[in-house]
PDB file of N, CA and C in Angstrom:
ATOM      1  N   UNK A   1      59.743 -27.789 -11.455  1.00  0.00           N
ATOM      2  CA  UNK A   1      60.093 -26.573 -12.144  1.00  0.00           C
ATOM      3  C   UNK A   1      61.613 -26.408 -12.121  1.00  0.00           C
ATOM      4  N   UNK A   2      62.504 -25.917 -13.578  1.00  0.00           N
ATOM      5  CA  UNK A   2      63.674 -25.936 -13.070  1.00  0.00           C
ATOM      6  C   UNK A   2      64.163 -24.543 -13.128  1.00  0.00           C
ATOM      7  N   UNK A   3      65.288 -24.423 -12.145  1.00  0.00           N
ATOM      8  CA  UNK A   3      66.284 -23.166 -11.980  1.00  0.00           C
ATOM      9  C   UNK A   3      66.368 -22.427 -13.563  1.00  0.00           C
ATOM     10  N   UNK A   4      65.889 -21.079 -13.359  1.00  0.00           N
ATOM     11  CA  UNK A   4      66.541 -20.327 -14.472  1.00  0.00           C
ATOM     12  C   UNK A   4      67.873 -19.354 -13.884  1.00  0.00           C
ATOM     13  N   UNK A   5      69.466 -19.913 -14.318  1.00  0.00           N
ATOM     14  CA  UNK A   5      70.327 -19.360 -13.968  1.00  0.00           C
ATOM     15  C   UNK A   5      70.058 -17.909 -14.723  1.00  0.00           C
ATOM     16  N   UNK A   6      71.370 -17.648 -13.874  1.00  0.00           N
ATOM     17  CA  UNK A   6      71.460 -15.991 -14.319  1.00  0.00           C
ATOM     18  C   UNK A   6      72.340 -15.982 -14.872  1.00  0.00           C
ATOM     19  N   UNK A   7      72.421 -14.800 -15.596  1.00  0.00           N
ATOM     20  CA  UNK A   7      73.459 -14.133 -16.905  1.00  0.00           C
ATOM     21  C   UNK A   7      74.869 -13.937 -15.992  1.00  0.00           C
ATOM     22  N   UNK A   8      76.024 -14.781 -17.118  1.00  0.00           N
ATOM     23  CA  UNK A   8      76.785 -14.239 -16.989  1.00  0.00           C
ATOM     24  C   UNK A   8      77.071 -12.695 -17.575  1.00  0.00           C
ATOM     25  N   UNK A   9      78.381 -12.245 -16.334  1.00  0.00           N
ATOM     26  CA  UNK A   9      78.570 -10.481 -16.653  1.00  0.00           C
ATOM     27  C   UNK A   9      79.316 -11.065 -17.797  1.00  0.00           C
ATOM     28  N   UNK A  10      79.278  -9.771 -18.856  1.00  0.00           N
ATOM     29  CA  UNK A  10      80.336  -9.449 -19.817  1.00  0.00           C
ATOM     30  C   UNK A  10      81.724 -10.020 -19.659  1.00  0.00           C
ATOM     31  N   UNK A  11      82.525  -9.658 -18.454  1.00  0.00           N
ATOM     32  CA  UNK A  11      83.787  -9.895 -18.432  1.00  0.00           C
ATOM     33  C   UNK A  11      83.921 -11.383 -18.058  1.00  0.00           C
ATOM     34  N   UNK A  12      83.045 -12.500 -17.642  1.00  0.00           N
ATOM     35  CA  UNK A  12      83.211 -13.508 -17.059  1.00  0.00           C
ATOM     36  C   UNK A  12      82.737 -14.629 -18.599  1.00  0.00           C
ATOM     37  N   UNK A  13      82.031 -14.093 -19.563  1.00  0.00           N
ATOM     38  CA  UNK A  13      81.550 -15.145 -20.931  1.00  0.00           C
ATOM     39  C   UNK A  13      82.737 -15.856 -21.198  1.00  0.00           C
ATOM     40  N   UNK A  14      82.341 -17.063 -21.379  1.00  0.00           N
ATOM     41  CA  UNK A  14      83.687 -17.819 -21.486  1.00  0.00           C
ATOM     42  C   UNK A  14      83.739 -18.168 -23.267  1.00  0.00           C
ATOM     43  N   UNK A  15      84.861 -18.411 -23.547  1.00  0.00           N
ATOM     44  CA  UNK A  15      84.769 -18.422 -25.183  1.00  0.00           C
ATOM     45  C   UNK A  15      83.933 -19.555 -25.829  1.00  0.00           C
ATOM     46  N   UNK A  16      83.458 -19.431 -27.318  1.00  0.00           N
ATOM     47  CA  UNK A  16      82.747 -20.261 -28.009  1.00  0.00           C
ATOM     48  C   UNK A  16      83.634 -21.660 -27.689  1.00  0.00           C
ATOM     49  N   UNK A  17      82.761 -22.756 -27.452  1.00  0.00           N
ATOM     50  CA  UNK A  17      83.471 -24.149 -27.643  1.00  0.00           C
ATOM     51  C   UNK A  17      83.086 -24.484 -29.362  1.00  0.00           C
ATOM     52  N   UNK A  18      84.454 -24.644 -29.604  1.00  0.00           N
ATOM     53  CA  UNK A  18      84.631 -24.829 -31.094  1.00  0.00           C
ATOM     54  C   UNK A  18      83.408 -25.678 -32.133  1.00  0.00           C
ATOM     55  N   UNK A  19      83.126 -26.882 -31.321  1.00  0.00           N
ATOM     56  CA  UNK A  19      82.556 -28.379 -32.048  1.00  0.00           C
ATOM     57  C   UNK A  19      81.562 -27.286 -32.307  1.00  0.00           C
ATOM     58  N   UNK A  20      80.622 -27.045 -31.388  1.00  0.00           N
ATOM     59  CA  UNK A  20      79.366 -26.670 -31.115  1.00  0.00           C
ATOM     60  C   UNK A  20      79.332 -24.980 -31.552  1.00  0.00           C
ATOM     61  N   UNK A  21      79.935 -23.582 -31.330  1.00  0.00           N
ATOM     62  CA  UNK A  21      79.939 -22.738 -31.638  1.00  0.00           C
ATOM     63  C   UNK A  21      78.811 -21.804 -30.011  1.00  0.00           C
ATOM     64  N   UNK A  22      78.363 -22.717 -29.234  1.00  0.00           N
ATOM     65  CA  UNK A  22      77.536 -22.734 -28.314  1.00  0.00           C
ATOM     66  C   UNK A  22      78.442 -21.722 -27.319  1.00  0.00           C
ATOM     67  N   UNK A  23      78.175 -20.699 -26.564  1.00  0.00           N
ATOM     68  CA  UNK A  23      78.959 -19.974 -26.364  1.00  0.00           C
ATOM     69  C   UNK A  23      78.310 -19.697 -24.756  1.00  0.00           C
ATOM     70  N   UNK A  24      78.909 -19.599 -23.888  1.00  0.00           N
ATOM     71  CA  UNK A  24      78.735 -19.659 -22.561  1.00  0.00           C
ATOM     72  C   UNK A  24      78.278 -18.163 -22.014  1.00  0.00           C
ATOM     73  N   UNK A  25      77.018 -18.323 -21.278  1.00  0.00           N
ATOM     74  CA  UNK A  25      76.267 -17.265 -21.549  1.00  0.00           C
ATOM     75  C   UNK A  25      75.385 -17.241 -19.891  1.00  0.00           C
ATOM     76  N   UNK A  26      75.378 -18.381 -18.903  1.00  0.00           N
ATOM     77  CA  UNK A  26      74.391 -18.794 -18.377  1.00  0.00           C
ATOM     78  C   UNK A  26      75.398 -19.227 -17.353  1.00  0.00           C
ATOM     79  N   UNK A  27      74.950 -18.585 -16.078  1.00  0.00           N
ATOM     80  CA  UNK A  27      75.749 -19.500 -14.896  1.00  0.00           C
ATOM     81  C   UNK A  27      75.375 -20.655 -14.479  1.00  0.00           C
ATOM     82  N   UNK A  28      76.190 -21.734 -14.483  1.00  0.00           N
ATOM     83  CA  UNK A  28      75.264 -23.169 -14.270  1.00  0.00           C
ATOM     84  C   UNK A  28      74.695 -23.520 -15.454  1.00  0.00           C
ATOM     85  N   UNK A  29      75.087 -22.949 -17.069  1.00  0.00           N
ATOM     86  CA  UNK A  29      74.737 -23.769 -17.669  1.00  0.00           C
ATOM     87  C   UNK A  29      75.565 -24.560 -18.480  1.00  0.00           C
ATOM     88  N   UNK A  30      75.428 -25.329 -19.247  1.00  0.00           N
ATOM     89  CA  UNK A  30      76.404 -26.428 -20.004  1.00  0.00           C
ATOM     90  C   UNK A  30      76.606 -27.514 -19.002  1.00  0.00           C
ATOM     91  N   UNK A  31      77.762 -27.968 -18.865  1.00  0.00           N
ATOM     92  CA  UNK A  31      78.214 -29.245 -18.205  1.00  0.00           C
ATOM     93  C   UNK A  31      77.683 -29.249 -16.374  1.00  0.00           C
ATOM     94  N   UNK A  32      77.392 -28.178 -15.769  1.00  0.00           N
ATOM     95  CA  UNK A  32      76.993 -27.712 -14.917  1.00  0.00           C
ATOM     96  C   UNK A  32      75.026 -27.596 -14.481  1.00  0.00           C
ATOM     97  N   UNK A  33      74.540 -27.165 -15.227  1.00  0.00           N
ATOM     98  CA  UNK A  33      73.258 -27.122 -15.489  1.00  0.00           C
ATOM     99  C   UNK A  33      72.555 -28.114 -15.746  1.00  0.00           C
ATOM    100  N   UNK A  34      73.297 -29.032 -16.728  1.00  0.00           N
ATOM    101  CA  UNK A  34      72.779 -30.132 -17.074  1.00  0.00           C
ATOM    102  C   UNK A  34      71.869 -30.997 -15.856  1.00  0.00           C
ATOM    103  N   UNK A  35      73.280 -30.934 -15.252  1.00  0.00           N
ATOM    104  CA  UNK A  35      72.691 -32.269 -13.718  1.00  0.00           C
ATOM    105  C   UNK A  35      71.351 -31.474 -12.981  1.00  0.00           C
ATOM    106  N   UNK A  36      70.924 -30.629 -13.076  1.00  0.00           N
ATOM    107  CA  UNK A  36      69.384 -30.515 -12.476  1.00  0.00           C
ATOM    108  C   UNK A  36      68.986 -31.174 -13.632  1.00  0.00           C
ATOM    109  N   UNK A  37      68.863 -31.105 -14.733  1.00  0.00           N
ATOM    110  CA  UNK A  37      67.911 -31.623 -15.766  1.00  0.00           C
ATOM    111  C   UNK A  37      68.206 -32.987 -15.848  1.00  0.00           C
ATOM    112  N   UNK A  38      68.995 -34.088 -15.097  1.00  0.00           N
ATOM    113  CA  UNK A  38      69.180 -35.084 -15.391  1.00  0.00           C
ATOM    114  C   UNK A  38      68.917 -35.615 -14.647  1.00  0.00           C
ATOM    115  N   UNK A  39      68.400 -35.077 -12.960  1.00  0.00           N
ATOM    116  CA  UNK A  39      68.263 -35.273 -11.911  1.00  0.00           C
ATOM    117  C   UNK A  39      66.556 -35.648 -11.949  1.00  0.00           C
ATOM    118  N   UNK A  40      65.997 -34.469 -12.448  1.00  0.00           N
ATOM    119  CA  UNK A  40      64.660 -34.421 -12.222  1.00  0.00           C
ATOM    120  C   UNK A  40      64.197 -35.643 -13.501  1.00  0.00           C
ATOM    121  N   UNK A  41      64.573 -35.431 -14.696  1.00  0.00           N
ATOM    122  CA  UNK A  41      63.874 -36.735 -15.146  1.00  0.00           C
ATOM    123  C   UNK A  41      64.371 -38.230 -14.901  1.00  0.00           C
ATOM    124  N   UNK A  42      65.221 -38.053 -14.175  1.00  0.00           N
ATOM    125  CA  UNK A  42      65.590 -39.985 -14.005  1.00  0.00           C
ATOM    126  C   UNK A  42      64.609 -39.686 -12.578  1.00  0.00           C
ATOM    127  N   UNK A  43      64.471 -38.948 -11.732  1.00  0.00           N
ATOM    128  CA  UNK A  43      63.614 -38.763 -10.173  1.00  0.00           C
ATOM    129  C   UNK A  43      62.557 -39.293 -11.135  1.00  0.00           C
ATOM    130  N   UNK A  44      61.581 -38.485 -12.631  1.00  0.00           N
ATOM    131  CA  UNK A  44      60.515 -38.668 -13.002  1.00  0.00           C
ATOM    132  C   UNK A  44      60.177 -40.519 -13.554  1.00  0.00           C
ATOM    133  N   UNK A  45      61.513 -40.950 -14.088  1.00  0.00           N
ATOM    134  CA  UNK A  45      61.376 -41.544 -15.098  1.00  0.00           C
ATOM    135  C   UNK A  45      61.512 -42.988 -13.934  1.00  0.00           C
ATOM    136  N   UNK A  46      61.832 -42.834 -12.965  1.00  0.00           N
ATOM    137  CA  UNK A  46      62.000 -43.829 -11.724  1.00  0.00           C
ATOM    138  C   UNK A  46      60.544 -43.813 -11.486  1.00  0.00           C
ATOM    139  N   UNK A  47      59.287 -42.993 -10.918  1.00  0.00           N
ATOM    140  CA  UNK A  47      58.487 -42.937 -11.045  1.00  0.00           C
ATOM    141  C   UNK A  47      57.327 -43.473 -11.518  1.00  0.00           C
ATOM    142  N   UNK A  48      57.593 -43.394 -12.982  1.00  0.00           N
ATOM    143  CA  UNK A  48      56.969 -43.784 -14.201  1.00  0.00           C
ATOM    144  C   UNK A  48      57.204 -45.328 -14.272  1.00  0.00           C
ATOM    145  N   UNK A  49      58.054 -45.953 -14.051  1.00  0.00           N
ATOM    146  CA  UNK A  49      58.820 -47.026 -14.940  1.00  0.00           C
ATOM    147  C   UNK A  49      58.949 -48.573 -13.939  1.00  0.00           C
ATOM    148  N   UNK A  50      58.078 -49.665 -14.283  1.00  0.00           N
ATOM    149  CA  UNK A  50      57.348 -50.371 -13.130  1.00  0.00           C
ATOM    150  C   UNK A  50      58.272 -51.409 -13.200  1.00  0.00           C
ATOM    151  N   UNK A  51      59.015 -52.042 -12.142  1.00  0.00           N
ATOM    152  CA  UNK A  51      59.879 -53.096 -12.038  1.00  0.00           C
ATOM    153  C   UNK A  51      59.324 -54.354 -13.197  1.00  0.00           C
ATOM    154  N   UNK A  52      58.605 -54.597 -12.510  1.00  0.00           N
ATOM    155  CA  UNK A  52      57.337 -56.007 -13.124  1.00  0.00           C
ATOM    156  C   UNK A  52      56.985 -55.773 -14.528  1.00  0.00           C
ATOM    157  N   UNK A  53      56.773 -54.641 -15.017  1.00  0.00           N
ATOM    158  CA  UNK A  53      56.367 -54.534 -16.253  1.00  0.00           C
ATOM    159  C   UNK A  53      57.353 -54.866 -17.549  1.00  0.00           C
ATOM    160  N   UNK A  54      58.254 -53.744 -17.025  1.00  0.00           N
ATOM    161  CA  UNK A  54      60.042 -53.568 -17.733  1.00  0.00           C
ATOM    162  C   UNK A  54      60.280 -55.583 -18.023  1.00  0.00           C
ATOM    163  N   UNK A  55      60.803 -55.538 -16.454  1.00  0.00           N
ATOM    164  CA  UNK A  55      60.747 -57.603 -16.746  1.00  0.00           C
ATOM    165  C   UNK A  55      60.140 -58.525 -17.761  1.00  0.00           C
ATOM    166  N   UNK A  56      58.413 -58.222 -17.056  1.00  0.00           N
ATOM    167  CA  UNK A  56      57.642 -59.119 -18.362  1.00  0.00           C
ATOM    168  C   UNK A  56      57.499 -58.815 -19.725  1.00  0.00           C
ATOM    169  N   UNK A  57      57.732 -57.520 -19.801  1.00  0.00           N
ATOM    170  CA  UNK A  57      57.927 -56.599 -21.566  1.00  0.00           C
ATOM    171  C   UNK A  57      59.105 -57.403 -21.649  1.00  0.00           C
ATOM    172  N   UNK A  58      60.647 -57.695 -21.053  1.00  0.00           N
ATOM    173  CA  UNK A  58      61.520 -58.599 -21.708  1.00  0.00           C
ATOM    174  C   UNK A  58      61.496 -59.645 -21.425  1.00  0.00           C
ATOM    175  N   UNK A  59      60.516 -60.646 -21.179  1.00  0.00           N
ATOM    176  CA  UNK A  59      60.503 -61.683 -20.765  1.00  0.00           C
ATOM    177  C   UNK A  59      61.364 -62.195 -19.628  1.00  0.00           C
ATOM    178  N   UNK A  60      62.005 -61.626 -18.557  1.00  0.00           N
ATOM    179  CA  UNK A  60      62.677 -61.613 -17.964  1.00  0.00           C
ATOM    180  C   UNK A  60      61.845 -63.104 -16.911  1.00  0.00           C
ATOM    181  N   UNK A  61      63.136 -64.029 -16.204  1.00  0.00           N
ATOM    182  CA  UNK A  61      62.073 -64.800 -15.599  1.00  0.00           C
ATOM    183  C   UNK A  61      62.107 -64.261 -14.135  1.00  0.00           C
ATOM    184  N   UNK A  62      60.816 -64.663 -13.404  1.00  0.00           N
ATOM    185  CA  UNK A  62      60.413 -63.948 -11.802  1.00  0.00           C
ATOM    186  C   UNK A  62      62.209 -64.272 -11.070  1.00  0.00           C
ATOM    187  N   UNK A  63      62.895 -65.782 -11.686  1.00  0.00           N
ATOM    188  CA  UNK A  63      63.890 -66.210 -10.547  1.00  0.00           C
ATOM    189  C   UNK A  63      65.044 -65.210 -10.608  1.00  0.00           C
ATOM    190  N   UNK A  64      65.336 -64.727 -11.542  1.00  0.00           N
ATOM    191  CA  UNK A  64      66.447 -63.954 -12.301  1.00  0.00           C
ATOM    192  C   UNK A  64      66.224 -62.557 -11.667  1.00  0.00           C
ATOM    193  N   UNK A  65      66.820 -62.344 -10.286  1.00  0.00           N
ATOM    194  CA  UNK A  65      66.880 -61.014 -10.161  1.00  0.00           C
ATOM    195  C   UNK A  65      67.534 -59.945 -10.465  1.00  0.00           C
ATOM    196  N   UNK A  66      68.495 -60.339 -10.757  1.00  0.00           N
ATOM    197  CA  UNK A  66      69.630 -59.055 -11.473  1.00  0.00           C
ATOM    198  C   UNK A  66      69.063 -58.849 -12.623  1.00  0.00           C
ATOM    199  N   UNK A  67      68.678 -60.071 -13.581  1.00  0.00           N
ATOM    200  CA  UNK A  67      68.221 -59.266 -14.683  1.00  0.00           C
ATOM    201  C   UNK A  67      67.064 -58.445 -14.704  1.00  0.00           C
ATOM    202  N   UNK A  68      66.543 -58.848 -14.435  1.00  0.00           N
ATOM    203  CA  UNK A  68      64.943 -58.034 -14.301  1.00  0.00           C
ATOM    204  C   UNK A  68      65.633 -57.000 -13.977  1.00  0.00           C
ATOM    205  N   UNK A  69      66.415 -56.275 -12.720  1.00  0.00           N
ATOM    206  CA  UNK A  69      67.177 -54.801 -12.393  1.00  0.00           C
ATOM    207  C   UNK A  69      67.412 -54.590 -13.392  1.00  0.00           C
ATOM    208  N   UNK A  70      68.435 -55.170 -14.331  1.00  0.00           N
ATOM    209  CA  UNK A  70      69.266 -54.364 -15.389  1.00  0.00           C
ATOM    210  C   UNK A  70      68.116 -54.155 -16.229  1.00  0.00           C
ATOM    211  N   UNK A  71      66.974 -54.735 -16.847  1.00  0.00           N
ATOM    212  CA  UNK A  71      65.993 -54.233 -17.689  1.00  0.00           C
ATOM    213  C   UNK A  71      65.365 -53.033 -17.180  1.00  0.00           C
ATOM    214  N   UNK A  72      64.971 -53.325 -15.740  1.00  0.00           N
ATOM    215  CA  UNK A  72      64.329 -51.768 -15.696  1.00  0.00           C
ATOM    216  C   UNK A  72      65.035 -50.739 -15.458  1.00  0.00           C
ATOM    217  N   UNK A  73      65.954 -50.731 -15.021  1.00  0.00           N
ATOM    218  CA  UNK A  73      66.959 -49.596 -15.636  1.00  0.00           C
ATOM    219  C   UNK A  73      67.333 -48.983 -16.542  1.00  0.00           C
ATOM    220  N   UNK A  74      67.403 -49.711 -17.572  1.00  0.00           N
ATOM    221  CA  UNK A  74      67.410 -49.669 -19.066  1.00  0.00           C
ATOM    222  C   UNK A  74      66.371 -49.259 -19.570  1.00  0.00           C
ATOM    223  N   UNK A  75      64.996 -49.744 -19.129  1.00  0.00           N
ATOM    224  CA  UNK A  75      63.789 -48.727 -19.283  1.00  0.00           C
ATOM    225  C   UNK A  75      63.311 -47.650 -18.508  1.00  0.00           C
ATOM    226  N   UNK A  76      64.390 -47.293 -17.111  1.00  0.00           N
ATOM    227  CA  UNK A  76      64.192 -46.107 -16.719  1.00  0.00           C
ATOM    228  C   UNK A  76      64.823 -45.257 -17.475  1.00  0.00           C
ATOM    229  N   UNK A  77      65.922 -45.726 -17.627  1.00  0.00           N
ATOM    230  CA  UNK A  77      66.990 -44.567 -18.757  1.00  0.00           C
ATOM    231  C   UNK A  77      66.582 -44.014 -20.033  1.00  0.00           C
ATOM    232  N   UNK A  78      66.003 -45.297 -20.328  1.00  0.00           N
ATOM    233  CA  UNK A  78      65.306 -45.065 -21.745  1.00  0.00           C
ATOM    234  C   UNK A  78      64.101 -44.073 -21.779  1.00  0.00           C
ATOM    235  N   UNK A  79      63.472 -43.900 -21.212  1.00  0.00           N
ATOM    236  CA  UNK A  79      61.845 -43.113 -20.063  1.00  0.00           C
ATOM    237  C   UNK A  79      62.819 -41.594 -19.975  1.00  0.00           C
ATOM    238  N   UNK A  80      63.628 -41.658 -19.152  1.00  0.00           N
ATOM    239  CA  UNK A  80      64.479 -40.536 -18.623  1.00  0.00           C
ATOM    240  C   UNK A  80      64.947 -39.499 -19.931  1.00  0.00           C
ATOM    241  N   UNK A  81      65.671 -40.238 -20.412  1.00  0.00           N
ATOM    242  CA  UNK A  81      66.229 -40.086 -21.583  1.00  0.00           C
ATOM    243  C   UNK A  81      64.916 -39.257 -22.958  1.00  0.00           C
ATOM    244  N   UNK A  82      63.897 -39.795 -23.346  1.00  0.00           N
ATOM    245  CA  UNK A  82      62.460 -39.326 -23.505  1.00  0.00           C
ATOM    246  C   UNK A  82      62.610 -37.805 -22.434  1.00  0.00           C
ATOM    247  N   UNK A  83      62.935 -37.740 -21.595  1.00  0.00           N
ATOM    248  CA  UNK A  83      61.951 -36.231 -20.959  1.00  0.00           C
ATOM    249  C   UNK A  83      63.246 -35.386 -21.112  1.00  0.00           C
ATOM    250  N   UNK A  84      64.141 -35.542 -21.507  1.00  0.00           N
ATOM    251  CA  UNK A  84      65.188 -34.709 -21.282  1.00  0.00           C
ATOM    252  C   UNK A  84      65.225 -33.844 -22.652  1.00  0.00           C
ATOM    253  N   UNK A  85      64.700 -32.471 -21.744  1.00  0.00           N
ATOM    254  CA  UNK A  85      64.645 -31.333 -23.473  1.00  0.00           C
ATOM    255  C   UNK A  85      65.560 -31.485 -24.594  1.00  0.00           C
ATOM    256  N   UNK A  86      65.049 -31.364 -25.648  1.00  0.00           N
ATOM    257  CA  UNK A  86      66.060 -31.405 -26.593  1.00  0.00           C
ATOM    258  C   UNK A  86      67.063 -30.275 -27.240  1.00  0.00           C
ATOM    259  N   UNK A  87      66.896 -29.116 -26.181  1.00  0.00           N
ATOM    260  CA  UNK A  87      67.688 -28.138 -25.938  1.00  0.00           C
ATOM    261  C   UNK A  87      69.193 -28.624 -25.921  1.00  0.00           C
ATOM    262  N   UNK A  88      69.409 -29.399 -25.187  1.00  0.00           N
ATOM    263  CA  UNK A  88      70.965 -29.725 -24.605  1.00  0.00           C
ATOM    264  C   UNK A  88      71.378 -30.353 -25.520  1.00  0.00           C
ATOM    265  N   UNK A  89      70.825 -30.772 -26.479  1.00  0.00           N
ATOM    266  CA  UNK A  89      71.740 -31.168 -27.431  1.00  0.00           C
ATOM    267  C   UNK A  89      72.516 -30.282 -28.650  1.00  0.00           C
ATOM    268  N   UNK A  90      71.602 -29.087 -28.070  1.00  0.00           N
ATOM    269  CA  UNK A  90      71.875 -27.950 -29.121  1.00  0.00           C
ATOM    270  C   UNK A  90      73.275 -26.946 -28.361  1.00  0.00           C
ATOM    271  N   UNK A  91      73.033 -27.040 -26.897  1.00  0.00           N
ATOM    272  CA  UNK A  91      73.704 -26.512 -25.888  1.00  0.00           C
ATOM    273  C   UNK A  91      75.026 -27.028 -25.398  1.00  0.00           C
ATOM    274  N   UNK A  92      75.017 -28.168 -25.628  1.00  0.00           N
ATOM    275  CA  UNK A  92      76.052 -29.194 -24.884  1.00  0.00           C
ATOM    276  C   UNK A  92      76.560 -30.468 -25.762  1.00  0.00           C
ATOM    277  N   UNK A  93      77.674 -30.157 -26.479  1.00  0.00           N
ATOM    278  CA  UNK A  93      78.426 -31.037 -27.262  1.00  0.00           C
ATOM    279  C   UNK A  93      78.919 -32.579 -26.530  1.00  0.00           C
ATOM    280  N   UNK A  94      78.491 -33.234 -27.384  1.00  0.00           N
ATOM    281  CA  UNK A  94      78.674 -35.105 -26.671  1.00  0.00           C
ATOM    282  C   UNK A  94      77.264 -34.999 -25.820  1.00  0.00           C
ATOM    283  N   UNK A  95      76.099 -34.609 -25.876  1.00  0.00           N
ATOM    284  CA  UNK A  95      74.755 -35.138 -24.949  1.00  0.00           C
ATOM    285  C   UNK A  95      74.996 -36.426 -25.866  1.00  0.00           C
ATOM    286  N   UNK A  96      74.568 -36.741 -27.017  1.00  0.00           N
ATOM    287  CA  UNK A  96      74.348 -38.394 -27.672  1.00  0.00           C
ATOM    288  C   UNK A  96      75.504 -38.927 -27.742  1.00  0.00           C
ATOM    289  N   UNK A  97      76.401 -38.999 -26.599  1.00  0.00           N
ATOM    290  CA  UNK A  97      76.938 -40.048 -26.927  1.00  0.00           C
ATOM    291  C   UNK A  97      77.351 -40.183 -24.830  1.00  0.00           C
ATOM    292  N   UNK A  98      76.841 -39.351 -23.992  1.00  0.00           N
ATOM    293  CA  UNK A  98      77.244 -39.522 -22.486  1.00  0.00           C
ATOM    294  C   UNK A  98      75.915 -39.737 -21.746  1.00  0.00           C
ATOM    295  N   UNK A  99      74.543 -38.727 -22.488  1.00  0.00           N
ATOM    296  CA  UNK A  99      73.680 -38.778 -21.549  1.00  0.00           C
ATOM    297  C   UNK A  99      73.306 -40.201 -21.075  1.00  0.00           C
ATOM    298  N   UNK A 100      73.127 -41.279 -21.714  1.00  0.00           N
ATOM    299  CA  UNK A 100      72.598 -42.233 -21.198  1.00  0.00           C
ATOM    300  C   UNK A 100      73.760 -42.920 -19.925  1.00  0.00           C
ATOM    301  N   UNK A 101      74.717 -42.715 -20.303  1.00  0.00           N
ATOM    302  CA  UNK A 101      75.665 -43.207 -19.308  1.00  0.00           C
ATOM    303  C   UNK A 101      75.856 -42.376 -17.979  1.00  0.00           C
ATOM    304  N   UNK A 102      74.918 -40.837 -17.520  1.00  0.00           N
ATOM    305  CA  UNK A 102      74.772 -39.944 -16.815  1.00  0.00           C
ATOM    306  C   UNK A 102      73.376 -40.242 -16.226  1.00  0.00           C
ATOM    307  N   UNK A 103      72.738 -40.458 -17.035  1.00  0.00           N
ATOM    308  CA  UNK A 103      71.596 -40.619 -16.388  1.00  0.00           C
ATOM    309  C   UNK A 103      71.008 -42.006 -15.939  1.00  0.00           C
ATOM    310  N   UNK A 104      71.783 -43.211 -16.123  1.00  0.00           N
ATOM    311  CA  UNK A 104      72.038 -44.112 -15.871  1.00  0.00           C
ATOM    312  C   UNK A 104      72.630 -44.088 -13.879  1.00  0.00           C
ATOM    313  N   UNK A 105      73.673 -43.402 -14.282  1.00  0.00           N
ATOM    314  CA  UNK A 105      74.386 -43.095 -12.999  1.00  0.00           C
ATOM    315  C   UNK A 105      73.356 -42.191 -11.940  1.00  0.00           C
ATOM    316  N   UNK A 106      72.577 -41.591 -12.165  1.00  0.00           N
ATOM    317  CA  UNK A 106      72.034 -40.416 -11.596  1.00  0.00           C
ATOM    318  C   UNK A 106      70.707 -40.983 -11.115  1.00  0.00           C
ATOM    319  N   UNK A 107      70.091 -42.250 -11.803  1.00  0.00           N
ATOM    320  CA  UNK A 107      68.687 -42.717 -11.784  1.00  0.00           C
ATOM    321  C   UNK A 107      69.139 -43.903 -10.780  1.00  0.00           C
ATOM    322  N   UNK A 108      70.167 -44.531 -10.973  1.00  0.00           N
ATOM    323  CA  UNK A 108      71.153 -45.815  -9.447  1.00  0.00           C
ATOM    324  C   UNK A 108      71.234 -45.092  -8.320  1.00  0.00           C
ATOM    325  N   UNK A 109      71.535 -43.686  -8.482  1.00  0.00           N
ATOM    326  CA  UNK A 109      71.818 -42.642  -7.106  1.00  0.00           C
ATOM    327  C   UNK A 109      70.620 -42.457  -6.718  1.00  0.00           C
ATOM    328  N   UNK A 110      69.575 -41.800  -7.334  1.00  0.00           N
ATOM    329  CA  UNK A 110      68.394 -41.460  -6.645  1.00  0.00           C
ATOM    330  C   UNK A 110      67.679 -42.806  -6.371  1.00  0.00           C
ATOM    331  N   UNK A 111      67.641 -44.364  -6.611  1.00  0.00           N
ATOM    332  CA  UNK A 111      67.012 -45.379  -6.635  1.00  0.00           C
ATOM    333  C   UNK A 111      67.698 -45.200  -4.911  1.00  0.00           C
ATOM    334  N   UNK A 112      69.317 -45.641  -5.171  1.00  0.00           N
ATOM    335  CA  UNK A 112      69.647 -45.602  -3.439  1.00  0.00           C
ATOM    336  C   UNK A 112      69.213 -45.634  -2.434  1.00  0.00           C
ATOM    337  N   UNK A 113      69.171 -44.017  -3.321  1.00  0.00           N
ATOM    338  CA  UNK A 113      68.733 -42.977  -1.986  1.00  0.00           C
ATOM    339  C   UNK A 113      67.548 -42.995  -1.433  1.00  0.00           C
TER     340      UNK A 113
END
């Protein structure tokens, strides 16, 4: 389940960002907010997304271990990427052109960890 921030006061709304017209309204939301939502579906999409499978879907061979990693990564991201509302793209100017490179980063961190 994720955090519903709270309203910013009146005196604290920060101005419209131009590209987007998206206007700051939400504590923790935009560039801030995001990372729970990027957190929980790469956590989900790690989950979901089977070393062995990712591999043999690219023909990857058993000896080749790095590659096989970089494929399923690429199909965790890709998985991840799938659950991530399509809100933020309405909310947050540049999602199609950073999220995958965020949630990339975020799905290596929680693998780590």
């Amino acid at each position: 389940m994720m955090t519903k921030f709270a309203s910013v006061p009146d005196f604290a709304r920060g101005p419209e960002i131009p590209a987007s017209g998206y206007r700051v309204t939400e504590l923790g939301g935009g560039a801030y907010g995001i990372t729970s939502y990027l957190r929980a579906c790469a956590a989900e999409a790690l989950r979901m997304v089977d070393l062995r499978q990712a591999a043999v879907a690219a023909g990857v061979p058993d000896d080749n271990r790095q590659a096989r990693l970089k494929v399923w990564m690429d199909a965790v991201v890709a998985r991840a990427a799938e659950l991530m509302p399509a809100s933020w793209d309405k909310r947050l100017g540049g999602t199609d052109i950073f999220l995958t490179d965020n949630l990339n980063t975020v799905a290596w961190s929680l693998h780590n960890d």
